[in-house]
N, C-alpha and C. Protein backbone atom coordinates (compact mmCIF):
# COMPACT_ATOMS: atom_id res chain seq x y z
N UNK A 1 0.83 -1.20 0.00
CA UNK A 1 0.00 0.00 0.00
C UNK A 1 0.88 1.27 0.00
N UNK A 2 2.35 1.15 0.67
CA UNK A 2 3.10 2.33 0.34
C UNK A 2 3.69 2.49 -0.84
N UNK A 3 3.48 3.76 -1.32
CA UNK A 3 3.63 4.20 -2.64
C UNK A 3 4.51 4.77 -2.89
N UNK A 4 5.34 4.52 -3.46
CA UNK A 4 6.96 5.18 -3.92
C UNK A 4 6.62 6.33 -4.37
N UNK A 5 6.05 6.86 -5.26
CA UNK A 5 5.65 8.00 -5.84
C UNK A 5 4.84 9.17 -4.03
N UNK A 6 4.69 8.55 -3.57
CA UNK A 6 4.47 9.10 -2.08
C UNK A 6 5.21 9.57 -0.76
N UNK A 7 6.49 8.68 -1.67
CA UNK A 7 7.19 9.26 -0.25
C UNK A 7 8.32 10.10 -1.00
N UNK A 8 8.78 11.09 0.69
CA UNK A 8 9.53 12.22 0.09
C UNK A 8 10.80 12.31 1.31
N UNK A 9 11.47 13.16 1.30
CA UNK A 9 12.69 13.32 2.02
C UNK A 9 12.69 14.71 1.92
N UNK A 10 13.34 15.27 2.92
CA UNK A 10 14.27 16.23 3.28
C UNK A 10 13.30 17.36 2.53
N UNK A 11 11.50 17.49 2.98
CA UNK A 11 11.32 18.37 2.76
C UNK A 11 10.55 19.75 4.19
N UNK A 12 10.64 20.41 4.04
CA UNK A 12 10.17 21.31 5.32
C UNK A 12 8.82 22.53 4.72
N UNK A 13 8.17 22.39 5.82
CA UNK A 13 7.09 23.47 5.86
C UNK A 13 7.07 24.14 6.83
N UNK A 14 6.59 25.62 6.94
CA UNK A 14 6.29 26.37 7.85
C UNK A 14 5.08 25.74 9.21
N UNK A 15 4.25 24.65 9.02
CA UNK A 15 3.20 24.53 9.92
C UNK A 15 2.69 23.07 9.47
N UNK A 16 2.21 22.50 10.67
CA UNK A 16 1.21 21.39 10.84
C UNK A 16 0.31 21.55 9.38
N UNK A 17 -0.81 22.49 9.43
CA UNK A 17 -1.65 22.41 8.10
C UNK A 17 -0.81 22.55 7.07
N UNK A 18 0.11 23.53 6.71
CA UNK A 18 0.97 23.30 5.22
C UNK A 18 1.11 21.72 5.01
N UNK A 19 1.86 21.17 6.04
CA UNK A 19 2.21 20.09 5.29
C UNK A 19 1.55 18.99 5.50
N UNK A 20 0.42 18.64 5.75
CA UNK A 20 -0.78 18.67 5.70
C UNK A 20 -1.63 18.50 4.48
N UNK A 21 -1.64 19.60 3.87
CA UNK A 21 -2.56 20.12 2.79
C UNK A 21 -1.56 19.63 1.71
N UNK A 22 -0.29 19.87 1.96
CA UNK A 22 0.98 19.75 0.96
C UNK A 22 1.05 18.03 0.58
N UNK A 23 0.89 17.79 1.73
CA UNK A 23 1.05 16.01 1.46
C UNK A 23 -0.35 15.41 0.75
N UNK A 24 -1.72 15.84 1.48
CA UNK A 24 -2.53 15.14 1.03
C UNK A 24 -2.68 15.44 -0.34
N UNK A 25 -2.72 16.67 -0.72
CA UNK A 25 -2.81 17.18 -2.17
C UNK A 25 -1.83 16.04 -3.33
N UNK A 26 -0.81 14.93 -2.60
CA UNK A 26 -0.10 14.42 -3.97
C UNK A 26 -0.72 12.72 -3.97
N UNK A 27 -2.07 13.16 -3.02
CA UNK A 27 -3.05 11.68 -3.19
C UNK A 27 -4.13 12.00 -4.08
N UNK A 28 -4.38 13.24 -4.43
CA UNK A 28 -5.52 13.82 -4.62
C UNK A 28 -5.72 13.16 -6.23
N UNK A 29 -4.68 13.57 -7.34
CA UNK A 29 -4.41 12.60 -8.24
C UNK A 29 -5.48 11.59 -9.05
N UNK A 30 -5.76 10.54 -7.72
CA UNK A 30 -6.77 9.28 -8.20
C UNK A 30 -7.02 8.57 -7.35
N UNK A 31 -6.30 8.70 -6.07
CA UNK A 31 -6.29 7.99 -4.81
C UNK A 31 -7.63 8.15 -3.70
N UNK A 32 -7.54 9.35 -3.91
CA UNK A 32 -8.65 10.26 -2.68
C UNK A 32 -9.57 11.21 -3.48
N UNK A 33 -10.91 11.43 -2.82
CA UNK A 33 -11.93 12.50 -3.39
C UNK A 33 -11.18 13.96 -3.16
N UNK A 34 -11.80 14.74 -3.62
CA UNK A 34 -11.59 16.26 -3.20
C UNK A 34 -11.77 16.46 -1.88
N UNK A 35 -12.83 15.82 -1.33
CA UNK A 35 -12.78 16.06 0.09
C UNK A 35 -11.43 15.94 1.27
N UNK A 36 -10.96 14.77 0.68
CA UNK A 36 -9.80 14.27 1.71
C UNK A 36 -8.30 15.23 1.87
N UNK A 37 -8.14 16.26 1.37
CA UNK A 37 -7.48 17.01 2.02
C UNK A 37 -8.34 17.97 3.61
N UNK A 38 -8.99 18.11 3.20
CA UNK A 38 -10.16 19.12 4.23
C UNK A 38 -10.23 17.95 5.38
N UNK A 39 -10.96 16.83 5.34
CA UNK A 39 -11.00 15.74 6.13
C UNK A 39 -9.76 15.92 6.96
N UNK A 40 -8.59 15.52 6.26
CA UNK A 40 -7.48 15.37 7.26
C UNK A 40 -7.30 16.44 8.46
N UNK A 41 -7.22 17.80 7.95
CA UNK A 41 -7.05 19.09 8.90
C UNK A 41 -7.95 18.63 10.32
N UNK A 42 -9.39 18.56 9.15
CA UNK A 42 -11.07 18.54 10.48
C UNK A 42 -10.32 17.19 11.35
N UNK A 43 -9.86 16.44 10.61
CA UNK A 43 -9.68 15.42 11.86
C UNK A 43 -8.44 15.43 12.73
N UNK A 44 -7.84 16.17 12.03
CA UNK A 44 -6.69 15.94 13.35
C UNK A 44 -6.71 16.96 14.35
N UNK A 45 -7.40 18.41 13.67
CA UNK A 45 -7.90 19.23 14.78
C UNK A 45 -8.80 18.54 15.59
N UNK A 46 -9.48 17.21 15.67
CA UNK A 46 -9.87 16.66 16.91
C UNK A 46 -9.76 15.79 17.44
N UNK A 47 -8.82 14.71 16.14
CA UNK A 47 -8.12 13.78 16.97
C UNK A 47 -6.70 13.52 16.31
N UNK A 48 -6.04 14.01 17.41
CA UNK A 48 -4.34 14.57 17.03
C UNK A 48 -3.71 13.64 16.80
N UNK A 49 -2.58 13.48 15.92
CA UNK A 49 -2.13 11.16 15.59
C UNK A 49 -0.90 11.79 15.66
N UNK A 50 -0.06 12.53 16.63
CA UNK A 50 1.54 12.86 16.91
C UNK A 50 1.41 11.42 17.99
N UNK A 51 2.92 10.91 17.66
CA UNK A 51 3.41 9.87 18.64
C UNK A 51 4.30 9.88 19.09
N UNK A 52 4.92 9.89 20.02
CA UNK A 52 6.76 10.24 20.56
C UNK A 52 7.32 8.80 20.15
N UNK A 53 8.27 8.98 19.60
CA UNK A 53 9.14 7.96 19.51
C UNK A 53 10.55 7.92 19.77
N UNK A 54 11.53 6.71 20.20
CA UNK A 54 13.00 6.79 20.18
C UNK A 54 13.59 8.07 20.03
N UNK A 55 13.30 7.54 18.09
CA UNK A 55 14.55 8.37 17.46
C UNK A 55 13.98 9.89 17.55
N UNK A 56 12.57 10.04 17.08
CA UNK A 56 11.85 11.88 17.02
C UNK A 56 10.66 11.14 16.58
N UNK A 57 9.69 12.35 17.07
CA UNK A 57 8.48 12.03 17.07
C UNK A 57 7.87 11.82 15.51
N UNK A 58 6.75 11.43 15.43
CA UNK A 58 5.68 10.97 14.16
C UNK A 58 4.35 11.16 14.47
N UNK A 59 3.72 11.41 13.50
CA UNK A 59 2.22 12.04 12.73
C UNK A 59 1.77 10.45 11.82
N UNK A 60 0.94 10.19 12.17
CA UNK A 60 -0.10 9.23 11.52
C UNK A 60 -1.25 9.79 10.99
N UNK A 61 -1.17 10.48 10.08
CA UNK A 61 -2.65 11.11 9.73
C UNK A 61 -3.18 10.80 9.03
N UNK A 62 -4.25 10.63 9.02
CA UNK A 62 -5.57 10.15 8.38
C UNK A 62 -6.86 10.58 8.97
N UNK A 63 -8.30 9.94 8.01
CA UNK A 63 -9.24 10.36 7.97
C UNK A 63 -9.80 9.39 7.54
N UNK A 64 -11.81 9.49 7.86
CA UNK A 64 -12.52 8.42 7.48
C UNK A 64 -11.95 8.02 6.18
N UNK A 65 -12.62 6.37 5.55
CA UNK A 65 -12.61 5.96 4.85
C UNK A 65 -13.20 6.67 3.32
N UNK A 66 -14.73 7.31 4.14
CA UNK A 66 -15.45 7.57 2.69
C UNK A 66 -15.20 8.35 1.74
N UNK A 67 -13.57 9.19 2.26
CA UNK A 67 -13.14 10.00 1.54
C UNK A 67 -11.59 9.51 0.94
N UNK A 68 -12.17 8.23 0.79
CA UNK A 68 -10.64 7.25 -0.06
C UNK A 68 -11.07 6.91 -1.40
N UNK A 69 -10.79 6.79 -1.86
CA UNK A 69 -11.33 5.70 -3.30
C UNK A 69 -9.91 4.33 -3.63
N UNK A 70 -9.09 5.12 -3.26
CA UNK A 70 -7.91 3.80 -3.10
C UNK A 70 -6.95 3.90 -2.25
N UNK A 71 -6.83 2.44 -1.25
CA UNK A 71 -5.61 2.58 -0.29
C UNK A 71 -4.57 2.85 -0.76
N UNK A 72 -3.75 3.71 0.07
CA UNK A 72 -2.46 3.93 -0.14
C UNK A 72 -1.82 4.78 0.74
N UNK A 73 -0.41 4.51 1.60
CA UNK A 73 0.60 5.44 2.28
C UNK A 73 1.74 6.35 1.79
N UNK A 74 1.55 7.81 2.51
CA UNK A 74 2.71 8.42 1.87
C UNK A 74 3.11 8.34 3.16
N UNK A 75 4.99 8.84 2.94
CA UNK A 75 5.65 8.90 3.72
C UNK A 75 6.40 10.06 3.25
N UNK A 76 6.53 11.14 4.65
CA UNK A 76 7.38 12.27 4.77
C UNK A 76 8.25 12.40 5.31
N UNK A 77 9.62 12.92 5.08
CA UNK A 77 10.57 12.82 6.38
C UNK A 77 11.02 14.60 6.36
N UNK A 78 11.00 15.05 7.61
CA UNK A 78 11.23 16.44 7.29
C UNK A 78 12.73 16.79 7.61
N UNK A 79 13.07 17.81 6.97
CA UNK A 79 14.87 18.67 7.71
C UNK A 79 14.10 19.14 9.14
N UNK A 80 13.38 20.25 9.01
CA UNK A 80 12.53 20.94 10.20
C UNK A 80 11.22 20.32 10.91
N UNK A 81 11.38 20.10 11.82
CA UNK A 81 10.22 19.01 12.94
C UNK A 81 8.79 20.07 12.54
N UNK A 82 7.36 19.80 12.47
CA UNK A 82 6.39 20.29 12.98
C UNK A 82 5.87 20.25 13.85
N UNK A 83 5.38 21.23 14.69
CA UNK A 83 4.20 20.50 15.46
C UNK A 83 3.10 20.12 15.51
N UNK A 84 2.99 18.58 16.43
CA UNK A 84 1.75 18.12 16.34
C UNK A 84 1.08 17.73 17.79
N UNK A 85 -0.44 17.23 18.04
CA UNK A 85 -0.61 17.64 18.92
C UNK A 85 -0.42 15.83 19.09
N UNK A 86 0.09 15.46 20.51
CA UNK A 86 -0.41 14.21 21.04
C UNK A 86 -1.50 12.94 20.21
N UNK A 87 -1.57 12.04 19.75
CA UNK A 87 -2.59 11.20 20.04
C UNK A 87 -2.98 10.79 20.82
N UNK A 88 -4.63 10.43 21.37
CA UNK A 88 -5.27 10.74 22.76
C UNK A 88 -5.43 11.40 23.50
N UNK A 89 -5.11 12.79 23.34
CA UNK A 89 -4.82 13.67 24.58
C UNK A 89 -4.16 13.36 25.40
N UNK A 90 -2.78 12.89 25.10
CA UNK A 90 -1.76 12.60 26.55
C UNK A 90 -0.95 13.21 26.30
N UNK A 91 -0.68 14.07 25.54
CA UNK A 91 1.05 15.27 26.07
C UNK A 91 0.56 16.13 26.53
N UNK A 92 1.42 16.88 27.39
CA UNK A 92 1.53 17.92 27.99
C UNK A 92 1.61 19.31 27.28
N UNK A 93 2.01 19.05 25.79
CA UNK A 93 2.52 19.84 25.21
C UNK A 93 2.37 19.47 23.48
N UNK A 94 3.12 19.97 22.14
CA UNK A 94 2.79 20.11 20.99
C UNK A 94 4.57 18.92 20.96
N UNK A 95 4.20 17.74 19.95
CA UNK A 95 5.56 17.16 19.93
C UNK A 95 6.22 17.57 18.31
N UNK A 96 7.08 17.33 18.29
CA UNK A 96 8.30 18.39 16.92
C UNK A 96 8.55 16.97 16.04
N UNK A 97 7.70 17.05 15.07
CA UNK A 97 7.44 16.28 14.04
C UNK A 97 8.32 15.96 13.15
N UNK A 98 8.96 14.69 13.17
CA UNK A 98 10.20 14.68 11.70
C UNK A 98 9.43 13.43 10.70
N UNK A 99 8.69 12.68 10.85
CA UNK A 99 8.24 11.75 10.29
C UNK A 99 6.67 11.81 9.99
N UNK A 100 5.91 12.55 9.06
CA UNK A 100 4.75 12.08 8.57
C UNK A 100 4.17 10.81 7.64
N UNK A 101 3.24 10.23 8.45
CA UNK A 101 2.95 8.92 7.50
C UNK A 101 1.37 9.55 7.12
N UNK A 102 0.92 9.40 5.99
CA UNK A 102 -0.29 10.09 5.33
C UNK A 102 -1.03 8.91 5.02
N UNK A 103 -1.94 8.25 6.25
CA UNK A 103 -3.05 7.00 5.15
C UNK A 103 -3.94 7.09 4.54
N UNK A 104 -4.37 6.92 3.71
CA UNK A 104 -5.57 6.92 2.80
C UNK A 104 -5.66 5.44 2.75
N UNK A 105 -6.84 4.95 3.68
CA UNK A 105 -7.18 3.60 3.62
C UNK A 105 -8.69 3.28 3.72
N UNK A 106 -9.18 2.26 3.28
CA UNK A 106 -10.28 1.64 2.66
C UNK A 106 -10.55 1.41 4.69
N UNK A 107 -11.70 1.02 5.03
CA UNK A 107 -12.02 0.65 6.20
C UNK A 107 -11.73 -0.80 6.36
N UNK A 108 -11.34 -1.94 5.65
CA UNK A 108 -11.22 -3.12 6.34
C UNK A 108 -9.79 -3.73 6.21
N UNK A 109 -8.95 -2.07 5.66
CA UNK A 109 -7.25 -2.34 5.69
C UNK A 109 -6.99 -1.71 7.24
N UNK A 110 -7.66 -0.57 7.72
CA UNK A 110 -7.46 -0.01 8.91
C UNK A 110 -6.85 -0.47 9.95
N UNK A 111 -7.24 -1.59 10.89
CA UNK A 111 -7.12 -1.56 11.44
C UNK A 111 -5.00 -3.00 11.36
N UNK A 112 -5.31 -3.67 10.40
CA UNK A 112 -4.05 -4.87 10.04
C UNK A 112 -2.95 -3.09 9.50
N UNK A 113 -3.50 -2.07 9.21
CA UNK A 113 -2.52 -1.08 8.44
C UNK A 113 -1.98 -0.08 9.65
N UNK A 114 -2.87 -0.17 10.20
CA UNK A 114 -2.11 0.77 12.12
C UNK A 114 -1.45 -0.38 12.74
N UNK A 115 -1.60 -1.34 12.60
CA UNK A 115 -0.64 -2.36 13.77
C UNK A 115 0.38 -2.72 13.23
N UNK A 116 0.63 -2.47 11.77
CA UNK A 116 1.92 -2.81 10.35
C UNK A 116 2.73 -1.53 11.52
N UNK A 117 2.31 0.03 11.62
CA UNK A 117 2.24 0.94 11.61
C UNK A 117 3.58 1.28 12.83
N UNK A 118 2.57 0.98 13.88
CA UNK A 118 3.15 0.43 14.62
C UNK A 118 4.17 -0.19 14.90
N UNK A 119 4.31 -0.92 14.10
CA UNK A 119 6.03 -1.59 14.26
C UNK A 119 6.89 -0.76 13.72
N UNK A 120 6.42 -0.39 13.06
CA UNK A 120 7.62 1.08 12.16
C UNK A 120 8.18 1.87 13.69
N UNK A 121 7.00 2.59 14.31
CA UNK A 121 7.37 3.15 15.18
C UNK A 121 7.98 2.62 16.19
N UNK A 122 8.19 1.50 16.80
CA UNK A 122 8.91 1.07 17.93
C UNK A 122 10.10 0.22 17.22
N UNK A 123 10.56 0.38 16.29
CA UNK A 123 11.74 -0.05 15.53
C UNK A 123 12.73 1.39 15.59
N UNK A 124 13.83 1.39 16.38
CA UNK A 124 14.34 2.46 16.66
C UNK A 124 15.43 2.74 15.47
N UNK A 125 15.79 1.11 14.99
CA UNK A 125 17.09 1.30 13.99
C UNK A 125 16.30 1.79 12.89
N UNK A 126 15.08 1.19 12.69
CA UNK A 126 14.43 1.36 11.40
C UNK A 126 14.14 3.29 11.07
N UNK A 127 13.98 3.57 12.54
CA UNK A 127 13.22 5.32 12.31
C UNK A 127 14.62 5.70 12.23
N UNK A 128 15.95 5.74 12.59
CA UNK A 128 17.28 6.00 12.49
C UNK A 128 17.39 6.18 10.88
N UNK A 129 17.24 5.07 9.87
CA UNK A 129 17.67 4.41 9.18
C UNK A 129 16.87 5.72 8.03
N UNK A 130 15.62 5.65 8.23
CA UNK A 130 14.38 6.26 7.88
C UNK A 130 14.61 8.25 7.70
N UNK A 131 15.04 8.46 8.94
CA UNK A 131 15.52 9.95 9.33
C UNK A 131 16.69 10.23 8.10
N UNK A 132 17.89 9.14 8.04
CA UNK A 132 18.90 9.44 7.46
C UNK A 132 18.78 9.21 5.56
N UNK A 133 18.11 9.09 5.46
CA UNK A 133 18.09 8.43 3.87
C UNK A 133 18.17 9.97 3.36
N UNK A 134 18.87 9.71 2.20
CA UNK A 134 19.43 10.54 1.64
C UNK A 134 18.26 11.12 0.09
N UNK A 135 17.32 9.81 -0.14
CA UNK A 135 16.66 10.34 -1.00
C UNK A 135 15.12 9.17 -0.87
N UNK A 136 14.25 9.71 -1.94
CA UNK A 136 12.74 9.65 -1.41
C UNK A 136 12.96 7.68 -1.55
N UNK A 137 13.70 7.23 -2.54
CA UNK A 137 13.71 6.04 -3.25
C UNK A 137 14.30 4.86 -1.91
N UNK A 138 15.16 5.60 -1.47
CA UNK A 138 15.70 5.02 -0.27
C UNK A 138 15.08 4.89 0.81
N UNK A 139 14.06 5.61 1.19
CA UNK A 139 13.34 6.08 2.36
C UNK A 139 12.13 4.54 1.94
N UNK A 140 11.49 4.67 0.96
CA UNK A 140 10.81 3.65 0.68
C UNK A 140 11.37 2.43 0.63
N UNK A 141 12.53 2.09 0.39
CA UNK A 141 13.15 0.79 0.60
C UNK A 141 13.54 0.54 1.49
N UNK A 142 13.13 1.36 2.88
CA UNK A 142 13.39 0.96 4.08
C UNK A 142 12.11 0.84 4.86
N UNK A 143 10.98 1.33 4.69
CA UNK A 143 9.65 1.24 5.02
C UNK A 143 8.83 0.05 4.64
N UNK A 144 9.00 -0.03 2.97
CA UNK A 144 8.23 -0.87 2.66
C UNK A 144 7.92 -2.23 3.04
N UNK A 145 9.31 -2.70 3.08
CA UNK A 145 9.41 -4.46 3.90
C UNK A 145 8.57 -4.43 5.14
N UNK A 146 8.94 -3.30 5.88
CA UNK A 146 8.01 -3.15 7.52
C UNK A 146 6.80 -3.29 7.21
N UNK A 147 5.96 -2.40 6.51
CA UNK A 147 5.09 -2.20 6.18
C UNK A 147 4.33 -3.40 5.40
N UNK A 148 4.79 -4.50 4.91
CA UNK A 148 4.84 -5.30 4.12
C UNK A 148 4.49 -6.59 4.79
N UNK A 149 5.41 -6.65 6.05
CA UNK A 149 5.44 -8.17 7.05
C UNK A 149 4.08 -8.44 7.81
């Protein structure tokens, strides 16, 4: 479901919504309705998908299904962290974002596609490995297998 043409490296935005709007916009394509950029914002303004991790924190963002037409993950890695807010309401505070994962998923990939997800994130060599790639092609050849098992 992760899409080479989706993932990127070493790019930076001024804010949470830029890159945001910036990422969902390169699903928009054939992947997702018009709606699903808007979706993402409305939903993470109420339910925030920042996660602390090891290496630097990560963004899981997504939105209902009905605004998918085909599964698929991008992956972002930034120079400059954003902020994002907690998932669940448990930080104290806004965590400094280097890793966006963007899902656009069908409802009965959901839940086998957050627990893939998951392992990404508690793989410390893997988010190391992930942070350092030098280009978008590389970044995906280190995700995908995870994502894959």
């Amino acid at each position: 479901v992760l899409r080479k043409e989706l993932v990127q490296v070493h790019q930076k935005y001024a804010s949470q919504e830029e890159a945001l709007r910036s990422i969902a916009q390169t699903l928009l394509i054939w992947l997702v309705k018009e709606s699903f950029p808007q979706a993402i914002i409305d939903r993470e303004a109420v339910y925030p998908t920042g996660l602390p991790a090891s290496e630097f924190d990560i963004a899981i963002s997504h939105c209902d299904s009905d605004h998918v037409n085909e599964s698929a993950i991008g992956a972002v890695v930034l120079d400059e962290p954003v902020e994002f807010e907690m998932m669940g309401g448990m930080g104290d505070g806004p965590l400094s974002v280097r890793l966006i994962f963007m899902l656009a998923i069908k409802a009965k990939a959901q839940v086998p596609t957050l627990q893939k997800m998951m392992a990404v994130i508690q793989n410390q060599q893997l988010l190391k490995d992930i942070r350092e790639a030098d280009t978008a092609e590389e970044a995906f050849d280190l995700i995908a297998p995870a994502l894959a098992e």
